[in-house]
Protein backbone atom coordinates (compact mmCIF):
# COMPACT_ATOMS: atom_id res chain seq x y z
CA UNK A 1 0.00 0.00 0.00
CA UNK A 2 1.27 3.27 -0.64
CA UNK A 3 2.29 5.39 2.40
CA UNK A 4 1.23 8.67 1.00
CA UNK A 5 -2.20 7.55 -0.26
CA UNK A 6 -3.57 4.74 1.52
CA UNK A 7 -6.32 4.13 -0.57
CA UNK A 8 -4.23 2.81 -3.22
CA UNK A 9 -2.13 -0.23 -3.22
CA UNK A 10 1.81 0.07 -5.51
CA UNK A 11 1.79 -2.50 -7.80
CA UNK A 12 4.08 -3.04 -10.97
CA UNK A 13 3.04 -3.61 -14.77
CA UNK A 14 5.61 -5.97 -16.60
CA UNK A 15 5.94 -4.47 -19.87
CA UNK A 16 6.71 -5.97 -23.46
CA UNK A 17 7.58 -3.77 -26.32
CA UNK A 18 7.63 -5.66 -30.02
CA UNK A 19 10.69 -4.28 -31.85
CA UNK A 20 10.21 -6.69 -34.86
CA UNK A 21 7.11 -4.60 -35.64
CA UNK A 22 9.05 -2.12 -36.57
CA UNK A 23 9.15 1.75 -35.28
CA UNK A 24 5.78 2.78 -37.66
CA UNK A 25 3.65 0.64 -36.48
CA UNK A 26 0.92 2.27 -33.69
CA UNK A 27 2.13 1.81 -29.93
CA UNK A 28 -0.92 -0.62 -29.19
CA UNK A 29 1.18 -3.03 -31.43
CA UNK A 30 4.40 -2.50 -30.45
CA UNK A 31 3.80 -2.29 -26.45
CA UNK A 32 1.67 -5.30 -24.20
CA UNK A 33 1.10 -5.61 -20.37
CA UNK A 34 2.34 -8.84 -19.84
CA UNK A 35 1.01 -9.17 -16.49
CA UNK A 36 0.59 -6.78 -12.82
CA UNK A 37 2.88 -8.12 -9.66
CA UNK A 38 2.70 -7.16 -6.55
CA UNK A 39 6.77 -6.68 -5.48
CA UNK A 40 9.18 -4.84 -7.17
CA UNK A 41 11.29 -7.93 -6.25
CA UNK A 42 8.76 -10.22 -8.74
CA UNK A 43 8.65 -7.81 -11.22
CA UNK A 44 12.40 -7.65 -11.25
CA UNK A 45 13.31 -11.15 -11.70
CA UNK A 46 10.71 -11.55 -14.18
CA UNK A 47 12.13 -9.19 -16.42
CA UNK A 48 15.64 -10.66 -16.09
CA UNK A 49 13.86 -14.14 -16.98
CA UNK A 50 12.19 -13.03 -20.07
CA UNK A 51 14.76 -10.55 -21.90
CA UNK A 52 17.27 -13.47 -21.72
CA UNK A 53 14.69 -16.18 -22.93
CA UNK A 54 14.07 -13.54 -25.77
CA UNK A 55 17.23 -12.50 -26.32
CA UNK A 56 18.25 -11.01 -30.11
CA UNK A 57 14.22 -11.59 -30.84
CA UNK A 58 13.55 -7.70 -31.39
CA UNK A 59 11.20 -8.38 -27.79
CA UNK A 60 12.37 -6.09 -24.85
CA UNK A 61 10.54 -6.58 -21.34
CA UNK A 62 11.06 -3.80 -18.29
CA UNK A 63 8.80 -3.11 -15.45
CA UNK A 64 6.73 0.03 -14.23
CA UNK A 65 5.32 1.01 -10.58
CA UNK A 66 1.89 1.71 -11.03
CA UNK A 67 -1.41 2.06 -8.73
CA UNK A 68 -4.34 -0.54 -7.79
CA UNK A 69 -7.83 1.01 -6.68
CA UNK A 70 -9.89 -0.89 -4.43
CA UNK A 71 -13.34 -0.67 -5.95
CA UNK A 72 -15.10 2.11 -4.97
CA UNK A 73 -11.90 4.16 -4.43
CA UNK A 74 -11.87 7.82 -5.40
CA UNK A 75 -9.32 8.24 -8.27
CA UNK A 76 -8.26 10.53 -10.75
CA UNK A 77 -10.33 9.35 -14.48
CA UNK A 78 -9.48 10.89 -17.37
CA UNK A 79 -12.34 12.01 -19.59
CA UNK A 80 -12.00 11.06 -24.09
CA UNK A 81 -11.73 15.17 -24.30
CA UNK A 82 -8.09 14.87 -21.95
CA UNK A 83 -7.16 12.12 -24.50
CA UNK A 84 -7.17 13.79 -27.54
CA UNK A 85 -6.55 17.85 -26.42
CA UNK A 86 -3.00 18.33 -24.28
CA UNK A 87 -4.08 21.88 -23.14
CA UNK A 88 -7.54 19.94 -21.98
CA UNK A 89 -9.80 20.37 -18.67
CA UNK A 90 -7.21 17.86 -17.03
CA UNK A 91 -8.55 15.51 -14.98
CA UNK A 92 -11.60 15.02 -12.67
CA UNK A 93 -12.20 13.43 -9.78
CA UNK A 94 -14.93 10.86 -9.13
């Protein structure tokens, strides 16, 4: 749980980015969430394991901290206006 907002737990997103796509394709191609751990520790070694299983395979793997909800939590939603315009409203609350 985070010690600044306890509503929220830290959690980390094990990323894979496609290289063999190639650089024009659209980043829903090229990037995947493998999977969501709950240790740095986890998301560490899991990394390690999977960039030298896929080593010289144009496939890279790294990890990112990230926030969990609990249902029901407040948290910050972006509305389809804040995706598209970078001077937008921001984001609200619910």
């Amino acid at each position: 749980m985070s010690r600044r907002h306890k509503e929220r737990d830290e959690v980390y997103a094990v990323l894979r980015w496609d290289g063999f796509h190639g650089v024009a394709s659209e980043p829903e191609v090229l990037v995947t969430v493998k999977e969501i751990v709950r240790s740095q520790e986890l998301a560490e070694a899991e990394v390690t394991r999977l960039n030298a299983l896929n080593e010289g395979k144009g496939i890279y793997y790294w990890w990112q901290s990230t926030r969990l909800f609990p249902e029901g939590a407040r948290r910050a939603v972006m509305t389809p206006d804040d995706v598209f315009d970078p001077v937008g409203p921001g984001l609200a609350l619910r």
